[in-house]
PDB file of N, CA and C in Angstrom:
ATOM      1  N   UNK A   1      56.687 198.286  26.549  1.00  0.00           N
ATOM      2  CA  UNK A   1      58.096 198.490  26.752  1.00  0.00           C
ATOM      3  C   UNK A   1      58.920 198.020  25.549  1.00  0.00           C
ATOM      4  N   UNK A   2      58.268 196.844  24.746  1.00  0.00           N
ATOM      5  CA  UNK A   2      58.884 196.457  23.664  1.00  0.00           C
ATOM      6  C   UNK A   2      59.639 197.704  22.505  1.00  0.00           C
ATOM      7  N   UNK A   3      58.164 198.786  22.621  1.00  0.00           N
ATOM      8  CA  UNK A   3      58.306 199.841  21.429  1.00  0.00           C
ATOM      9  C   UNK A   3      59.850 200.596  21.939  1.00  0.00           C
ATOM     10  N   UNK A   4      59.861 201.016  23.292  1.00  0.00           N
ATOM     11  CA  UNK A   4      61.170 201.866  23.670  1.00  0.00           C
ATOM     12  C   UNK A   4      62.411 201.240  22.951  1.00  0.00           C
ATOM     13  N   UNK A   5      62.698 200.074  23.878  1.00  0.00           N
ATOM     14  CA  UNK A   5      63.824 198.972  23.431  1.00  0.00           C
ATOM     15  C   UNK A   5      64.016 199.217  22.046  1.00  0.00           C
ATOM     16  N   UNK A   6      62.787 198.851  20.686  1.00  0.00           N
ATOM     17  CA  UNK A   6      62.820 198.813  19.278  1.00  0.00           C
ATOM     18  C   UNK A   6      63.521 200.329  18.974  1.00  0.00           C
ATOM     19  N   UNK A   7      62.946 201.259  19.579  1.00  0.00           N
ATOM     20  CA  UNK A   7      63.724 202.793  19.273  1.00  0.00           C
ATOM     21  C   UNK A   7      65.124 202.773  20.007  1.00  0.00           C
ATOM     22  N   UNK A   8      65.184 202.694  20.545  1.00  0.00           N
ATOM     23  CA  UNK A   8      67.023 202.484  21.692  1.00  0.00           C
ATOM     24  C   UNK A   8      67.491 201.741  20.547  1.00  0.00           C
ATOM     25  N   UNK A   9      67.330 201.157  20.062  1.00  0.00           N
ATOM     26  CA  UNK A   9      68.256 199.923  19.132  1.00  0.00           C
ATOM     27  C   UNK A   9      68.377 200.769  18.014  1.00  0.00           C
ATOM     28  N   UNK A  10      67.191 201.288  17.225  1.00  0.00           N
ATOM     29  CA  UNK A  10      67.468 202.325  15.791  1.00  0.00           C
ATOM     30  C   UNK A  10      68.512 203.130  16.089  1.00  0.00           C
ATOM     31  N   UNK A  11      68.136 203.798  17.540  1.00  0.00           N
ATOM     32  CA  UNK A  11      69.110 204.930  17.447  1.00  0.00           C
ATOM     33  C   UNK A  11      70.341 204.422  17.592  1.00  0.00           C
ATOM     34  N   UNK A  12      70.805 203.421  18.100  1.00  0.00           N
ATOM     35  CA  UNK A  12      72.118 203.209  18.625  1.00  0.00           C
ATOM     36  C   UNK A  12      72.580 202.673  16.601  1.00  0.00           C
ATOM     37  N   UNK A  13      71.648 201.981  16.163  1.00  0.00           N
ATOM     38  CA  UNK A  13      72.353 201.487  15.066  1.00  0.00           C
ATOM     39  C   UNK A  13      72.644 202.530  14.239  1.00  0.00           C
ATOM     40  N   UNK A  14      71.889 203.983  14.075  1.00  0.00           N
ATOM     41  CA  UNK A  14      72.199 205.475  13.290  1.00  0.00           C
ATOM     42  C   UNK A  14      73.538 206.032  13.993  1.00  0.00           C
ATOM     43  N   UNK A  15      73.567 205.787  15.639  1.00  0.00           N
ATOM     44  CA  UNK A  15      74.822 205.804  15.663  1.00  0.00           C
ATOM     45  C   UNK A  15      76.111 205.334  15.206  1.00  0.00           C
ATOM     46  N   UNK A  16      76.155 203.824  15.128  1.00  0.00           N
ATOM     47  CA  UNK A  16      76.993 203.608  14.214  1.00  0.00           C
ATOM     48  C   UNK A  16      77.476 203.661  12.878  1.00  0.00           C
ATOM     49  N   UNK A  17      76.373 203.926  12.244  1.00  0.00           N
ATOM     50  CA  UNK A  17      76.398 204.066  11.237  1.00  0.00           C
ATOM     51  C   UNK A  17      77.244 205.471  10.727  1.00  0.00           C
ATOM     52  N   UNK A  18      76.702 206.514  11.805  1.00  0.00           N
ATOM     53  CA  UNK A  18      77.351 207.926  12.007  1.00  0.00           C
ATOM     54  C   UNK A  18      78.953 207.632  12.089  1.00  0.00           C
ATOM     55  N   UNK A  19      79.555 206.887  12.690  1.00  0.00           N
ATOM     56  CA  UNK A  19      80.678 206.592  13.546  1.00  0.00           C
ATOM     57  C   UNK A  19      81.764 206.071  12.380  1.00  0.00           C
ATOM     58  N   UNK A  20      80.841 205.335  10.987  1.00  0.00           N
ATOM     59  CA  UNK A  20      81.841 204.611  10.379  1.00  0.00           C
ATOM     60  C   UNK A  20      81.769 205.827   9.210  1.00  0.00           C
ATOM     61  N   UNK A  21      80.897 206.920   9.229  1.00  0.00           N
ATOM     62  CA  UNK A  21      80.928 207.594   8.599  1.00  0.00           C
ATOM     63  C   UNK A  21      82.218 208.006   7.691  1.00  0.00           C
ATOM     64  N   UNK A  22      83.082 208.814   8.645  1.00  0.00           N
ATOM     65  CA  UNK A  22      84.461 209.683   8.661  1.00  0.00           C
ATOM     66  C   UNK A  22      85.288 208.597   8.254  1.00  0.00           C
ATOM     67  N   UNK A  23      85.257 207.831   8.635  1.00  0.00           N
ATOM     68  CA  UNK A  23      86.342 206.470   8.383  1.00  0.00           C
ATOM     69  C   UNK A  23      85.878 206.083   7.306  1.00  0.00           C
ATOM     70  N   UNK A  24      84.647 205.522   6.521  1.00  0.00           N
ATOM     71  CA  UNK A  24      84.491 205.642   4.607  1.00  0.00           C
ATOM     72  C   UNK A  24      85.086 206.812   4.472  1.00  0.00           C
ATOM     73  N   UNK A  25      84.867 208.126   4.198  1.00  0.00           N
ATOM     74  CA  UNK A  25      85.042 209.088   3.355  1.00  0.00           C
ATOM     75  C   UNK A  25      86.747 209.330   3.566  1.00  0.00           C
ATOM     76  N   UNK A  26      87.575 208.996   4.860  1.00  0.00           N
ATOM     77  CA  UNK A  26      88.977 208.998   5.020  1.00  0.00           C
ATOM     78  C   UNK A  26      89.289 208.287   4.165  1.00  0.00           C
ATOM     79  N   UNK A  27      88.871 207.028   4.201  1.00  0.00           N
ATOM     80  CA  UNK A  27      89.445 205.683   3.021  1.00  0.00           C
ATOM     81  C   UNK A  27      89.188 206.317   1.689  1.00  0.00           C
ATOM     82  N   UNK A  28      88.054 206.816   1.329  1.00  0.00           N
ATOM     83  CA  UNK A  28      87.421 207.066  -0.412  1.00  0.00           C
ATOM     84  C   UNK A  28      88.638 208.243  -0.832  1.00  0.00           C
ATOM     85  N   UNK A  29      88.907 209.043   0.230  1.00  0.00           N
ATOM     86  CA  UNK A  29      89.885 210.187  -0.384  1.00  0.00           C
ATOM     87  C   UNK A  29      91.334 209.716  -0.156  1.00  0.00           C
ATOM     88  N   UNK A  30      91.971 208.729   0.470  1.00  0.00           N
ATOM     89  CA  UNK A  30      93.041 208.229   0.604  1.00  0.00           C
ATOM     90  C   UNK A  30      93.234 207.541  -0.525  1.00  0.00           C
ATOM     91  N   UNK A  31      92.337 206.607  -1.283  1.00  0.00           N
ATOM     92  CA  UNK A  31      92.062 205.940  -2.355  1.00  0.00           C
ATOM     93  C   UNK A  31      92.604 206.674  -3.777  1.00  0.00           C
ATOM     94  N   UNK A  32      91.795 207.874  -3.893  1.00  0.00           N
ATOM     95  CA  UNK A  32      91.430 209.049  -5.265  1.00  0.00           C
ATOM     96  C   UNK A  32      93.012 209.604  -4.984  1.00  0.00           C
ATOM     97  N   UNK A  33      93.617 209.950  -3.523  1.00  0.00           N
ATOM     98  CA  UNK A  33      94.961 210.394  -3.610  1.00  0.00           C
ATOM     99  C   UNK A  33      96.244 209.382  -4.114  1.00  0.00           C
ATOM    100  N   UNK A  34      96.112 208.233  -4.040  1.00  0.00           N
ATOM    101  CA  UNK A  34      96.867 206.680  -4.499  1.00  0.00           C
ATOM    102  C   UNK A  34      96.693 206.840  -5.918  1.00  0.00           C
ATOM    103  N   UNK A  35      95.540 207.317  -6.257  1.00  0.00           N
ATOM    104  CA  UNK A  35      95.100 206.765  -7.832  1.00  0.00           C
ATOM    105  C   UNK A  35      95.746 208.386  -8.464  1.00  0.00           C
ATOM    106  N   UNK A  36      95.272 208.921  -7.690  1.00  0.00           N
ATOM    107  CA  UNK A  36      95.724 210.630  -8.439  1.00  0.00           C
ATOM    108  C   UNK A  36      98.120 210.876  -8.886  1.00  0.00           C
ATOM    109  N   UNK A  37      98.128 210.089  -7.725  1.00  0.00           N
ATOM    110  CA  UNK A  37      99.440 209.755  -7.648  1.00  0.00           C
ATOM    111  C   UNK A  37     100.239 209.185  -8.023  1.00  0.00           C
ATOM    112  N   UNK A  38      99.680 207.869  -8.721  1.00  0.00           N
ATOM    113  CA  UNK A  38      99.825 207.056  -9.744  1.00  0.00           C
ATOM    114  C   UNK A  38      99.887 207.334 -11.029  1.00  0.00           C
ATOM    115  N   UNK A  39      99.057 208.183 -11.059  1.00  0.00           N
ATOM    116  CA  UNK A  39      99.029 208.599 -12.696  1.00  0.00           C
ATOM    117  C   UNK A  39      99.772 209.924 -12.710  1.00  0.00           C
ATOM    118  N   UNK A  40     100.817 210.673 -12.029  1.00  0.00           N
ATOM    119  CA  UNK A  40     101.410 211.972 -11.744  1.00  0.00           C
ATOM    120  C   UNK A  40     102.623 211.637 -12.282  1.00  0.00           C
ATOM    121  N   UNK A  41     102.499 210.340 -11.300  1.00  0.00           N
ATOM    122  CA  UNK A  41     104.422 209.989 -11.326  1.00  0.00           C
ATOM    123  C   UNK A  41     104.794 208.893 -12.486  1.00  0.00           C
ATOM    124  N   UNK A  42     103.282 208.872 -13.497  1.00  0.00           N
ATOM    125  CA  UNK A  42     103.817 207.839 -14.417  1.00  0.00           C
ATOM    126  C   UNK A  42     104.471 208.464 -15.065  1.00  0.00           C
ATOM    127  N   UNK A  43     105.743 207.249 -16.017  1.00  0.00           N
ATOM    128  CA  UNK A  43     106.628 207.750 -16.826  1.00  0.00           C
ATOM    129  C   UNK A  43     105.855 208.291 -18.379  1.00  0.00           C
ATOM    130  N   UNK A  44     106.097 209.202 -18.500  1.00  0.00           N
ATOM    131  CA  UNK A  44     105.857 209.543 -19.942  1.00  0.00           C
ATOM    132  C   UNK A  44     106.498 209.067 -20.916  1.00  0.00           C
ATOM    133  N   UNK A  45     105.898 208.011 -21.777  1.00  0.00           N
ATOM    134  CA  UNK A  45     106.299 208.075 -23.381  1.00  0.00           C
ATOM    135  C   UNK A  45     107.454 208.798 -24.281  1.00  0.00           C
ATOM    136  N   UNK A  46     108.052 208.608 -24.608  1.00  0.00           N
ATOM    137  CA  UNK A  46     109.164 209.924 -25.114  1.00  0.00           C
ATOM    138  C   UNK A  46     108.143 210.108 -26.529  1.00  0.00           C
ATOM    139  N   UNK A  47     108.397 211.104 -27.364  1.00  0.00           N
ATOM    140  CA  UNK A  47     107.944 211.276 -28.371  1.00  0.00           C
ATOM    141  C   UNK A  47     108.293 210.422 -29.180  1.00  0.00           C
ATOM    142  N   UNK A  48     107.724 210.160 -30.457  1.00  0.00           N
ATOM    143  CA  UNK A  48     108.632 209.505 -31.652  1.00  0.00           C
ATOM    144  C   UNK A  48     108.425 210.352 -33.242  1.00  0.00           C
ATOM    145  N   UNK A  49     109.448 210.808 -33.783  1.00  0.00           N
ATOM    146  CA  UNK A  49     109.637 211.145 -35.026  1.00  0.00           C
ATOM    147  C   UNK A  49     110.016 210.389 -35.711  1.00  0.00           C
ATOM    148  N   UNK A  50     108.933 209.149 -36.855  1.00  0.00           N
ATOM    149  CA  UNK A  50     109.630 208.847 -37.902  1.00  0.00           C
ATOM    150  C   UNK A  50     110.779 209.051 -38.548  1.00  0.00           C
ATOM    151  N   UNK A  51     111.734 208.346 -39.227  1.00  0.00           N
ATOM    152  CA  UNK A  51     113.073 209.206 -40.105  1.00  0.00           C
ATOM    153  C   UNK A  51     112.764 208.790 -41.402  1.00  0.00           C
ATOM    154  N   UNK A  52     111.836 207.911 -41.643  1.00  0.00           N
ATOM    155  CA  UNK A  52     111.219 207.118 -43.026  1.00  0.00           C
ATOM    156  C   UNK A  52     109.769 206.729 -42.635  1.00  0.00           C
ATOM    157  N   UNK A  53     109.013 207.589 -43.985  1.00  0.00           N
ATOM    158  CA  UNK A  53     107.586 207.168 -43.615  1.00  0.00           C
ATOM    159  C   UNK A  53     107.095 206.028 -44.667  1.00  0.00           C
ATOM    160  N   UNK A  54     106.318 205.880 -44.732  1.00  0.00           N
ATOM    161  CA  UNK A  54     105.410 204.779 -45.784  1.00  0.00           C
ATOM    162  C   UNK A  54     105.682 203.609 -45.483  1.00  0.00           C
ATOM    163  N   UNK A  55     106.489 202.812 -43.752  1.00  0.00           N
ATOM    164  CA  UNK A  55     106.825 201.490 -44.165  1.00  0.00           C
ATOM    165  C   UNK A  55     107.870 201.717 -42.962  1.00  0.00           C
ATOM    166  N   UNK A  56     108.341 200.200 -42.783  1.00  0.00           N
ATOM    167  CA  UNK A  56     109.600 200.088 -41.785  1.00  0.00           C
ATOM    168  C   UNK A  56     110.561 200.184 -42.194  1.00  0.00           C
ATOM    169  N   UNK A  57     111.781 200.681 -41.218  1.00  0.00           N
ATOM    170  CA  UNK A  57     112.628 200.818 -41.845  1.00  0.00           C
ATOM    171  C   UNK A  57     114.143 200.345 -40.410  1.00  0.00           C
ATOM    172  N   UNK A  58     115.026 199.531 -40.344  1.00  0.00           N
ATOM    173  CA  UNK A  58     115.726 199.286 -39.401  1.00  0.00           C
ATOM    174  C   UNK A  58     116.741 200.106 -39.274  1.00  0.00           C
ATOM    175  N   UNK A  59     117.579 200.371 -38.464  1.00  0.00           N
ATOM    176  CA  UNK A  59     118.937 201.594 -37.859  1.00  0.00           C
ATOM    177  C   UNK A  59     119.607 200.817 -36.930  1.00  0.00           C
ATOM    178  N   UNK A  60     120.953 200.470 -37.289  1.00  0.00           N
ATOM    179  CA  UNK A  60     121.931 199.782 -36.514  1.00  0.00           C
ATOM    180  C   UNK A  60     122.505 201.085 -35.923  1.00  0.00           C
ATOM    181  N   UNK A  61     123.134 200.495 -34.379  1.00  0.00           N
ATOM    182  CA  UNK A  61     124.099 201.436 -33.694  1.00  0.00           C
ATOM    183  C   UNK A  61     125.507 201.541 -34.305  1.00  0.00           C
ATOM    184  N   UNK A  62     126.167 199.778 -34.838  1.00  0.00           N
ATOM    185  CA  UNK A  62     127.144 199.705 -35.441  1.00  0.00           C
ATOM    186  C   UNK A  62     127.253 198.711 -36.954  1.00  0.00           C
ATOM    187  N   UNK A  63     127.671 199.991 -36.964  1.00  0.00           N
ATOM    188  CA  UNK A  63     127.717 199.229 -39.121  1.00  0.00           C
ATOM    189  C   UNK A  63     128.533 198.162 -39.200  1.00  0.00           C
ATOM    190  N   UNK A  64     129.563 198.249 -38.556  1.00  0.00           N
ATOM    191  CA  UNK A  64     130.972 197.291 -38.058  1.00  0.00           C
ATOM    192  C   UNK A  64     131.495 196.987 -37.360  1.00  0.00           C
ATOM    193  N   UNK A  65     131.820 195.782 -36.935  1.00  0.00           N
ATOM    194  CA  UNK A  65     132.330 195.123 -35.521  1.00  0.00           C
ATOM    195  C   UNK A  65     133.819 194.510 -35.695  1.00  0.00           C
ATOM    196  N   UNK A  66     134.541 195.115 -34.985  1.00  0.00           N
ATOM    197  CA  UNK A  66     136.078 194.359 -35.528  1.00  0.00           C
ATOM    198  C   UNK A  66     136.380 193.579 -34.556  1.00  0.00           C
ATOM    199  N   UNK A  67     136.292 192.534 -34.439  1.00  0.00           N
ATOM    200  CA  UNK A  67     136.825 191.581 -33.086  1.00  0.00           C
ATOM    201  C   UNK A  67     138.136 191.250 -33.124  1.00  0.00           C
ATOM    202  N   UNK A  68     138.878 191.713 -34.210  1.00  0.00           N
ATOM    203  CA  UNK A  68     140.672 191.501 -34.261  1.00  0.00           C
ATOM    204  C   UNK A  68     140.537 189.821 -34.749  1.00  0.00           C
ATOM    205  N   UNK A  69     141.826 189.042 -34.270  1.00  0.00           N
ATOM    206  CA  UNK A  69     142.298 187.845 -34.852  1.00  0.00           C
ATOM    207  C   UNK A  69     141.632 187.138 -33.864  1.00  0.00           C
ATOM    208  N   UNK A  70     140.562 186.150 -33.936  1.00  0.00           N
ATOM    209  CA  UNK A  70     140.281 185.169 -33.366  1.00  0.00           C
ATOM    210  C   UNK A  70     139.998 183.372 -33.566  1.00  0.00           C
ATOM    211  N   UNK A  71     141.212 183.071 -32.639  1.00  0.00           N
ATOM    212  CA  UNK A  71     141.420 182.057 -32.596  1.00  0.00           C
ATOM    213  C   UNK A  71     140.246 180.856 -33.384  1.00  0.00           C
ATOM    214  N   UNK A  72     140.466 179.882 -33.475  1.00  0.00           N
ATOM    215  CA  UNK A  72     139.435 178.882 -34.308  1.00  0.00           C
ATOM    216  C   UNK A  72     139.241 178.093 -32.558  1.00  0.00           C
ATOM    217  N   UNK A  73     137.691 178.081 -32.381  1.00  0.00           N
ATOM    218  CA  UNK A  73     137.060 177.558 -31.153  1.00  0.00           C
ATOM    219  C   UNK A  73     136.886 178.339 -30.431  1.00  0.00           C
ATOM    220  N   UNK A  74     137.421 179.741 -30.782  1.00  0.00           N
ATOM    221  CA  UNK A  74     137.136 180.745 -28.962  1.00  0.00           C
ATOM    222  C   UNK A  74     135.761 181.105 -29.290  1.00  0.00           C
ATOM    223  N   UNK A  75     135.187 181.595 -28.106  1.00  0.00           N
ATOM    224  CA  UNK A  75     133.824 182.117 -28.576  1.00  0.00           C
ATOM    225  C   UNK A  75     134.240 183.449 -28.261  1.00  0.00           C
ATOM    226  N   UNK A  76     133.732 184.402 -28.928  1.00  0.00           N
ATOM    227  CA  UNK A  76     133.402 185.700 -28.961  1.00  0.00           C
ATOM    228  C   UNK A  76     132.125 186.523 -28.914  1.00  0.00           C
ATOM    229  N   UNK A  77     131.535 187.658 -28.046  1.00  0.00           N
ATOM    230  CA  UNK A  77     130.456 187.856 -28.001  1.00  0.00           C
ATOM    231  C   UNK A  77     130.229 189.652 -28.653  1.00  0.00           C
ATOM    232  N   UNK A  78     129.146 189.827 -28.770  1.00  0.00           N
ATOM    233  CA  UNK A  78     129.125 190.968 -29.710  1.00  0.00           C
ATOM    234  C   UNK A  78     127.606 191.516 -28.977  1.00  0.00           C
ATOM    235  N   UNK A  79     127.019 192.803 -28.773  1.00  0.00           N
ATOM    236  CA  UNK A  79     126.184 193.282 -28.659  1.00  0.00           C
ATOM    237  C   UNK A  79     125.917 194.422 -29.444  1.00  0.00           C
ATOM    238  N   UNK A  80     124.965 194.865 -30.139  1.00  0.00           N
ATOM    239  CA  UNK A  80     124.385 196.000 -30.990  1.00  0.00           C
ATOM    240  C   UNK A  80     122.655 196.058 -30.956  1.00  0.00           C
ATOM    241  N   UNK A  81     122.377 197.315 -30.957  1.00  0.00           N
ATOM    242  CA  UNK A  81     121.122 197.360 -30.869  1.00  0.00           C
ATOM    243  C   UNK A  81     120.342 198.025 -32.214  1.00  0.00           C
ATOM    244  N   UNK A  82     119.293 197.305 -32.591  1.00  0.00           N
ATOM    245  CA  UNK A  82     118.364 197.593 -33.765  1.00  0.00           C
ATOM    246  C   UNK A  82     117.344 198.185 -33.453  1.00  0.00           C
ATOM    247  N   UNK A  83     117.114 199.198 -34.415  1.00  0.00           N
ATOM    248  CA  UNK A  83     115.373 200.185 -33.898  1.00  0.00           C
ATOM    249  C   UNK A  83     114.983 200.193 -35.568  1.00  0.00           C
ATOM    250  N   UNK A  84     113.784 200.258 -34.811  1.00  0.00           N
ATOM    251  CA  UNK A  84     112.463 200.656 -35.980  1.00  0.00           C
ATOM    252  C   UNK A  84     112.460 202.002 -36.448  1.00  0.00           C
ATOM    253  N   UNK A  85     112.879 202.749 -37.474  1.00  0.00           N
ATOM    254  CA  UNK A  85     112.940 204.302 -37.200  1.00  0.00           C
ATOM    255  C   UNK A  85     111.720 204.318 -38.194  1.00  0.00           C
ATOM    256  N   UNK A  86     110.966 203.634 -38.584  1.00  0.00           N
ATOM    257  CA  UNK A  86     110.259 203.882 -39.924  1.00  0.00           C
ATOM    258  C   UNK A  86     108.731 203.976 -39.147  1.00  0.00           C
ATOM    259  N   UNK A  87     107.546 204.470 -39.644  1.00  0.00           N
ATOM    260  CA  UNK A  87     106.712 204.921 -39.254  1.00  0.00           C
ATOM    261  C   UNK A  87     105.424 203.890 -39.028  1.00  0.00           C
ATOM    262  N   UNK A  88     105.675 202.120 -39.676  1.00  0.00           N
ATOM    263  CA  UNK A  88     104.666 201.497 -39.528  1.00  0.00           C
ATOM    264  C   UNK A  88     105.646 200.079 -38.633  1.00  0.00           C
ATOM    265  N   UNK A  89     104.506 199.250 -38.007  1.00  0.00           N
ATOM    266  CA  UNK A  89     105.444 198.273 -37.401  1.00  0.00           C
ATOM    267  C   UNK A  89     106.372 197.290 -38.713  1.00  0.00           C
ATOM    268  N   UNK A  90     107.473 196.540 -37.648  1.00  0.00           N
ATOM    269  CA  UNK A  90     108.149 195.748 -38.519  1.00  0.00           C
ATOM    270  C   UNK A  90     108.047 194.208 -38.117  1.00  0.00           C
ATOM    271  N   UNK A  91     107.496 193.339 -39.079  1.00  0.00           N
ATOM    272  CA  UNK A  91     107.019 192.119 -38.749  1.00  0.00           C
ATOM    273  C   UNK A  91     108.012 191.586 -39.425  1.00  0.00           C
ATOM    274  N   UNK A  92     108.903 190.123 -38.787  1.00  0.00           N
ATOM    275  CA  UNK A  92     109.536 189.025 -39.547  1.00  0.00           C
ATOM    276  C   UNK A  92     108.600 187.842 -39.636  1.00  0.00           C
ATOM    277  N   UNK A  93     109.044 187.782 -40.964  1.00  0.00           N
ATOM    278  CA  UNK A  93     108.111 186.523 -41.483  1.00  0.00           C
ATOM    279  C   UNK A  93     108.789 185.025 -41.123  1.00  0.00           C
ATOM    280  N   UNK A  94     110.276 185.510 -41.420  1.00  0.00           N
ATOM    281  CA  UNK A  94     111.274 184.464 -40.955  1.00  0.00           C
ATOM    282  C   UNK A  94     112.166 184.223 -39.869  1.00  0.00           C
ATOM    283  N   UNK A  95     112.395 183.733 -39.177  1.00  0.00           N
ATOM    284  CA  UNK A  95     113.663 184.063 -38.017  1.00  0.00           C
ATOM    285  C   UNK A  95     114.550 185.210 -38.659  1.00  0.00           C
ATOM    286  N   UNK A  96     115.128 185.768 -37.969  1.00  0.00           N
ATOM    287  CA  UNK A  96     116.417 186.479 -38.239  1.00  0.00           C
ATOM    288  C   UNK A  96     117.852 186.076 -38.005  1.00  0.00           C
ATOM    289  N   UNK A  97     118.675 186.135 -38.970  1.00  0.00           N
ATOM    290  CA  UNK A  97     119.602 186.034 -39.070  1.00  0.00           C
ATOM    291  C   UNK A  97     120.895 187.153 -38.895  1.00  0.00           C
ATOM    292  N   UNK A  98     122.254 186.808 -38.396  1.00  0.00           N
ATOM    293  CA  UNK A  98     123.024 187.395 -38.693  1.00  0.00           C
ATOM    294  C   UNK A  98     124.483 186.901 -39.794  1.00  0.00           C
ATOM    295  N   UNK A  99     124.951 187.328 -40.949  1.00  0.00           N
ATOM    296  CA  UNK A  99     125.873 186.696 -41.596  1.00  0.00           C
ATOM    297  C   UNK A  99     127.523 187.268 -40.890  1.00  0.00           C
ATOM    298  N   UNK A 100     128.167 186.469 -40.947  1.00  0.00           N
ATOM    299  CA  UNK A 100     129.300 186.520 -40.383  1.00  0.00           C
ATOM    300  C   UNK A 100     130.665 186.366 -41.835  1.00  0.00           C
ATOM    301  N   UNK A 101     130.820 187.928 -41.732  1.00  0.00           N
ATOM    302  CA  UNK A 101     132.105 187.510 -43.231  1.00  0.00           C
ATOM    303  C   UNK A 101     133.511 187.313 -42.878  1.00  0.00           C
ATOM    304  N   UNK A 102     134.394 186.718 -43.413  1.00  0.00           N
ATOM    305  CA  UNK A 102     135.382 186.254 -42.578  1.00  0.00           C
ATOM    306  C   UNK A 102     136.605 187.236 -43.636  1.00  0.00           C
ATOM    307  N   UNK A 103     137.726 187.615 -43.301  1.00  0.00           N
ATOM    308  CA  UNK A 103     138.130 188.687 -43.727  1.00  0.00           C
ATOM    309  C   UNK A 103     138.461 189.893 -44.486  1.00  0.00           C
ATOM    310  N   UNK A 104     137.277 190.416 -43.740  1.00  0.00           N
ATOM    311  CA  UNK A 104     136.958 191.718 -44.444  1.00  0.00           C
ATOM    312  C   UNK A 104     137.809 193.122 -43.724  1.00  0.00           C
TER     313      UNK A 104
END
């Protein structure tokens, strides 16, 4: 009677095994659709066209900033943005600075 029991048990365990079947292959393709989806809706890169090749080269938004008459102690704040338009990276060796000329 032992041998029956030993077969009743295989089969029941091929059953389960059957059972978790559909439920892996649901998960494996739910997975590949996350990952497929991910990479659909990533943002693309914009292109870049050098404007100077052989070397870096910097491009201010504003050449000149007029803040009018300001007082001695006020603080004043200023924003401008710098790009790389040149075709290799741009490394500072030193901090960067900005010079401030007083009436120009």
């Amino acid at each position: 009677m032992s041998k029956v029991n030993r077969g009743f048990s295989k089969h029941r365990k091929v059953q389960r095994k059957q059972k978790k079947l559909p439920l892996i292959m649901a998960l494996a393709i739910a997975a590949i659709l996350l990952i497929a989806a991910f990479f659909a809706f990533q943002k693309k890169p914009a292109s870049f066209t050098p404007e100077v090749t052989g070397g870096p080269s910097l491009k201010v938004d504003k050449e000149k900033v007029d803040l009018g008459d300001v007082k001695l102690g006020q603080t004043v704040q200023v924003s401008f943005e710098i790009i790389n338009v040149g075709d290799q990276p741009l490394i500072f060796s030193k901090a960067p600075y900005i010079e401030v000329k007083e009436g120009c």
